[in-house]
Protein backbone atom coordinates (compact mmCIF):
# COMPACT_ATOMS: atom_id res chain seq x y z
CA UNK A 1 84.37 44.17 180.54
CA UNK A 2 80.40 44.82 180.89
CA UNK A 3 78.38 45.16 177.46
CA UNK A 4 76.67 47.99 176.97
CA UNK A 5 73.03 47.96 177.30
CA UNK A 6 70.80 49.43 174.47
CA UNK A 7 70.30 52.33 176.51
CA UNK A 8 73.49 53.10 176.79
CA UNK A 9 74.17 53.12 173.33
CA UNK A 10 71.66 55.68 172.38
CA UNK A 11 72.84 57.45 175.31
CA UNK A 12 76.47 57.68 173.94
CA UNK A 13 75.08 58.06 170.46
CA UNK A 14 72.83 60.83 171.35
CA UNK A 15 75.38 62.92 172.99
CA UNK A 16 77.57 62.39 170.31
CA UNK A 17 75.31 63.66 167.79
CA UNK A 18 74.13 66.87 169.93
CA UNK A 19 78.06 67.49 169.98
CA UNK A 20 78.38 67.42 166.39
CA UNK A 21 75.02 69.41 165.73
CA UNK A 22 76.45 71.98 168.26
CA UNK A 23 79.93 72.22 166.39
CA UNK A 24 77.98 72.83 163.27
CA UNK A 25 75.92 75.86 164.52
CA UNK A 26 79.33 76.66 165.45
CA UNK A 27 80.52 76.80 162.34
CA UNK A 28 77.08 78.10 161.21
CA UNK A 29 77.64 81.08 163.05
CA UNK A 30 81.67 81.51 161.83
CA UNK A 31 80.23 81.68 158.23
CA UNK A 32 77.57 83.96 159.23
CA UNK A 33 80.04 86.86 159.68
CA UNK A 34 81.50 86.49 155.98
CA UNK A 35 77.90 86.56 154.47
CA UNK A 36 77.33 90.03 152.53
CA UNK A 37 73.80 90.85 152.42
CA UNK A 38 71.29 93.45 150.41
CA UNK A 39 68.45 95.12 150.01
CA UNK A 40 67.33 92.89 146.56
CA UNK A 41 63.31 94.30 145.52
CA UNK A 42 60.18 95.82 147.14
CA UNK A 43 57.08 93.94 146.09
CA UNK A 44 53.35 93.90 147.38
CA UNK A 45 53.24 97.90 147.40
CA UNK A 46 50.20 99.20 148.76
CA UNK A 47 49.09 103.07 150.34
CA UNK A 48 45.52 102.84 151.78
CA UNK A 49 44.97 99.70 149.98
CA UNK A 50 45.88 101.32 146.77
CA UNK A 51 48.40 99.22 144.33
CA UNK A 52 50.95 101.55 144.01
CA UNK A 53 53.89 98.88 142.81
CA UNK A 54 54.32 101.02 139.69
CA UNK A 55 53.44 104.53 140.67
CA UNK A 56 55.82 107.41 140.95
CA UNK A 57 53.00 110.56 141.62
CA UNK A 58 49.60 110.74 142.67
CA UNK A 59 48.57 111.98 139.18
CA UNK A 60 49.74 109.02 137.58
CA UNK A 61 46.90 107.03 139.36
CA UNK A 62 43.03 106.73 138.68
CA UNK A 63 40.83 109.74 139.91
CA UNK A 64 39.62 107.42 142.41
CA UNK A 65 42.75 105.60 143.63
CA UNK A 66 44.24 108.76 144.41
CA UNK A 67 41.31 110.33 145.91
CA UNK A 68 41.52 107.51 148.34
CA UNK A 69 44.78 107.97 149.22
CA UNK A 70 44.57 111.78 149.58
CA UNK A 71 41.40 111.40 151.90
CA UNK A 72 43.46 108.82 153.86
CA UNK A 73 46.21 111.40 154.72
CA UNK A 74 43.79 114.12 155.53
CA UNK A 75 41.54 111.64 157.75
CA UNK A 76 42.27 111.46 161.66
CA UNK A 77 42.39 107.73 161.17
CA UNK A 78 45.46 105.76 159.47
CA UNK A 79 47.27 105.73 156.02
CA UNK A 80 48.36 102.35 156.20
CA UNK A 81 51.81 101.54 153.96
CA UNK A 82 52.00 97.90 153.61
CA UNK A 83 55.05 95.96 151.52
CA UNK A 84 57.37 92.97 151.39
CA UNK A 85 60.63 93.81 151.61
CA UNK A 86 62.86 91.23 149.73
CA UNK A 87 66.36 90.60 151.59
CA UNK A 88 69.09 88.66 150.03
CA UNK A 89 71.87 86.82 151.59
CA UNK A 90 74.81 85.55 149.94
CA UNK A 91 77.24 83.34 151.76
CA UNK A 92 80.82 83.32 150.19
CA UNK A 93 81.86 80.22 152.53
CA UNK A 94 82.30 76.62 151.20
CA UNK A 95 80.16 75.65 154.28
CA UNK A 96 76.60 76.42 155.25
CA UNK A 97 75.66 79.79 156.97
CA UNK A 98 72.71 80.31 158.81
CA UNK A 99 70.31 82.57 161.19
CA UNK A 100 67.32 81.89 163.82
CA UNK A 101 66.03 85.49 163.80
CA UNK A 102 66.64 88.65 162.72
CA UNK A 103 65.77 91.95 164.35
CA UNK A 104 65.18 95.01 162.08
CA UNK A 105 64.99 99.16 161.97
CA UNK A 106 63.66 99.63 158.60
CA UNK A 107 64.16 103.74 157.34
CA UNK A 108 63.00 105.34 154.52
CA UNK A 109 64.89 108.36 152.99
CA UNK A 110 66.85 108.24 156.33
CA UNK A 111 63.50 108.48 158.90
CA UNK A 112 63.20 105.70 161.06
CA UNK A 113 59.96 104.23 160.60
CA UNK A 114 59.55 100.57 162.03
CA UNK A 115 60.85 98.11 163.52
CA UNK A 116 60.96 94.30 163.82
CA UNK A 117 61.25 90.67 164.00
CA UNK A 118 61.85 88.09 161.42
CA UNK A 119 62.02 84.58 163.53
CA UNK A 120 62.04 81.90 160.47
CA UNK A 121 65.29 79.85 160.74
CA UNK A 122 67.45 80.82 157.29
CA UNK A 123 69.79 78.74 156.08
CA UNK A 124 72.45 79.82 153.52
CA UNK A 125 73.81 77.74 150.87
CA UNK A 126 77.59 77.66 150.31
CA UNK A 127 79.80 78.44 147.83
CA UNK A 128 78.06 81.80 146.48
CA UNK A 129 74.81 80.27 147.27
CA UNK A 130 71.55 83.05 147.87
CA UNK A 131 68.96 82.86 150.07
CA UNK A 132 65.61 85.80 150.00
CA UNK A 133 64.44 86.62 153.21
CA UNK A 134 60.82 88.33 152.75
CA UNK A 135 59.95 91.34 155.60
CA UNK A 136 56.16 91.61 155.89
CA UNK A 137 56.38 95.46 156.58
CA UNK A 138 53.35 97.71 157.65
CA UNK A 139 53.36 101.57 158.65
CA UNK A 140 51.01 104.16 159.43
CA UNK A 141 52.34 106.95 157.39
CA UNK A 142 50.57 109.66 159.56
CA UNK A 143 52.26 108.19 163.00
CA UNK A 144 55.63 107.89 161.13
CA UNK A 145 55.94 111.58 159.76
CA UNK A 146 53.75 113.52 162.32
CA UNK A 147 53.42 117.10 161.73
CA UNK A 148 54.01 116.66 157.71
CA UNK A 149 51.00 118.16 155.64
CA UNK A 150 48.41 116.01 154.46
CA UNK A 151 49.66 116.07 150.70
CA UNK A 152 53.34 115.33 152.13
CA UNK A 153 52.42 112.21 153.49
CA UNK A 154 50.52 110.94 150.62
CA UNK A 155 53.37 111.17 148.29
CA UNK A 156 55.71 110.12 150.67
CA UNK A 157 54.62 106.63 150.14
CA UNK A 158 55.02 106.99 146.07
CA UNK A 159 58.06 105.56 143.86
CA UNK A 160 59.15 103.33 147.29
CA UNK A 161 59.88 100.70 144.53
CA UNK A 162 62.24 102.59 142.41
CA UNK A 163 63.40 101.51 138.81
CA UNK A 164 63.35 97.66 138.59
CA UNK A 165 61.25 97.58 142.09
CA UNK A 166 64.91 98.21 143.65
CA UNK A 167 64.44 99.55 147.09
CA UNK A 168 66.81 102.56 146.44
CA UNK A 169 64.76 104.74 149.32
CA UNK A 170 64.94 102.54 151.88
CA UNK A 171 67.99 101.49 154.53
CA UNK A 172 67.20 98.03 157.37
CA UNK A 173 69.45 97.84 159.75
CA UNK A 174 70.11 94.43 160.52
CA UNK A 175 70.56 92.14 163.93
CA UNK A 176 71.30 88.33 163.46
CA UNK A 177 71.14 85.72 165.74
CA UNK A 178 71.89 81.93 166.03
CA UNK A 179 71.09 78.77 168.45
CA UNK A 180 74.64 77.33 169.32
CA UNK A 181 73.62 74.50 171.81
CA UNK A 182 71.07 76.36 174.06
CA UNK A 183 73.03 79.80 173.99
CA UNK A 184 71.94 82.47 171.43
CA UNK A 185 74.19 84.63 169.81
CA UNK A 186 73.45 87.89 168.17
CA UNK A 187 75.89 89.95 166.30
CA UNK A 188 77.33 92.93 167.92
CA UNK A 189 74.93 95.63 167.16
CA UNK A 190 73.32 96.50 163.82
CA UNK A 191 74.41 95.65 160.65
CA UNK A 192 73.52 98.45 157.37
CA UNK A 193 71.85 96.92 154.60
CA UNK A 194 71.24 98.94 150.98
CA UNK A 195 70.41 97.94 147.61
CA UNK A 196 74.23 96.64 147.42
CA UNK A 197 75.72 94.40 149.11
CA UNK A 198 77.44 94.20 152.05
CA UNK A 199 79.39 92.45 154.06
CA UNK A 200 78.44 91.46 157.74
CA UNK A 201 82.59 91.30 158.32
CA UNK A 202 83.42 95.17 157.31
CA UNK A 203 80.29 96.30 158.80
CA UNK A 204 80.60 96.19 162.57
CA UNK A 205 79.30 99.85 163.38
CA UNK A 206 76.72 99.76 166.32
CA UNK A 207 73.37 101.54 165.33
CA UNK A 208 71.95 103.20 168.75
């Protein structure tokens, strides 16, 4: 019987471990489907540059934050709505979960306003373990909700944070995928994600 060379080895070796790394995005994937995700806080608030974190009306700001943002909407340029969006995953498996993007619809009070990508790899710890997922989210209120009224769209933007900074306004609809091997997998369709959570199992509707 011939030795094998060194190369051969690390030949047999390597393919054994890509086999083993493939089985476990695999499995990855499996547990991925039993995670239950939310909607968990909405931090970073900002209208025209204006902290608004805390803010439920335009009279409960400063003369001249407010005049700011009421000039904004009655400008022909922007009214920029900037925020992180805090998403929480929770994966009931006993084995790792995990994602290599997520694509997003983010609406507020039902009106579709953006859309996006989130391409950090996420990894979910097991056994009731949480991972955050932070949304960098930016809209131009006057593109979003053309032909509202000036004073419309500068309150729109108000009390996004809710009681607690809980996102209670605001619904993503949700689009993971995963690397198994070189083939990428994303779930079938959108999943709906609210300030409770759900579970990517029971929630199979397709968003068009």
């Amino acid at each position: 019987m011939k030795k094998l060379t060194s190369l051969s080895v690390i030949l047999i070796i390597t393919i054994f471990m890509s086999g083993c790394e493939i089985l476990n995005q695999a499995q990855q994937m499996t547990n991925l489907t039993k995670c239950e995700f939310r909607l968990s806080s909405v931090d970073q608030l900002r209208l025209a540059g204006v902290d608004i974190q805390q803010i439920n009306q335009l009279s409960d700001l400063r003369l001249m934050d407010a005049a700011k943002i009421t000039a904004a909407a009655a400008s022909g340029g922007s009214l920029p709505l900037n925020f992180t969006l805090n998403v929480e995953a929770k994966n009931p498996n006993t084995a790792m979960a995990g994602l290599n993007r997520l694509d997003w619809i983010l609406l507020i009070d039902d009106i579709e306003m953006v859309s996006g990508v989130n391409d950090q790899r996420v990894q979910i710890p097991a056994n009731g373990g949480t991972t955050n997922i932070p949304l960098t989210i930016g809209i131009n209120l006057k593109e979003a909700l053309k032909g509202k009224s000036a004073d419309a769209i500068a309150n729109f933007g108000l009390n996004l944070a809710g009681t607690g900074n809980r996102p209670t306004r605001i619904t993503l609809k949700a689009k993971p995928t995963i690397m198994v091997g070189s083939q990428t997998i994303s779930y079938p369709g959108y999943l709906t994600v609210q300030n409770e959570f759900t579970s990517a199992y029971f929630s199979r509707k397709v968003y068009q």
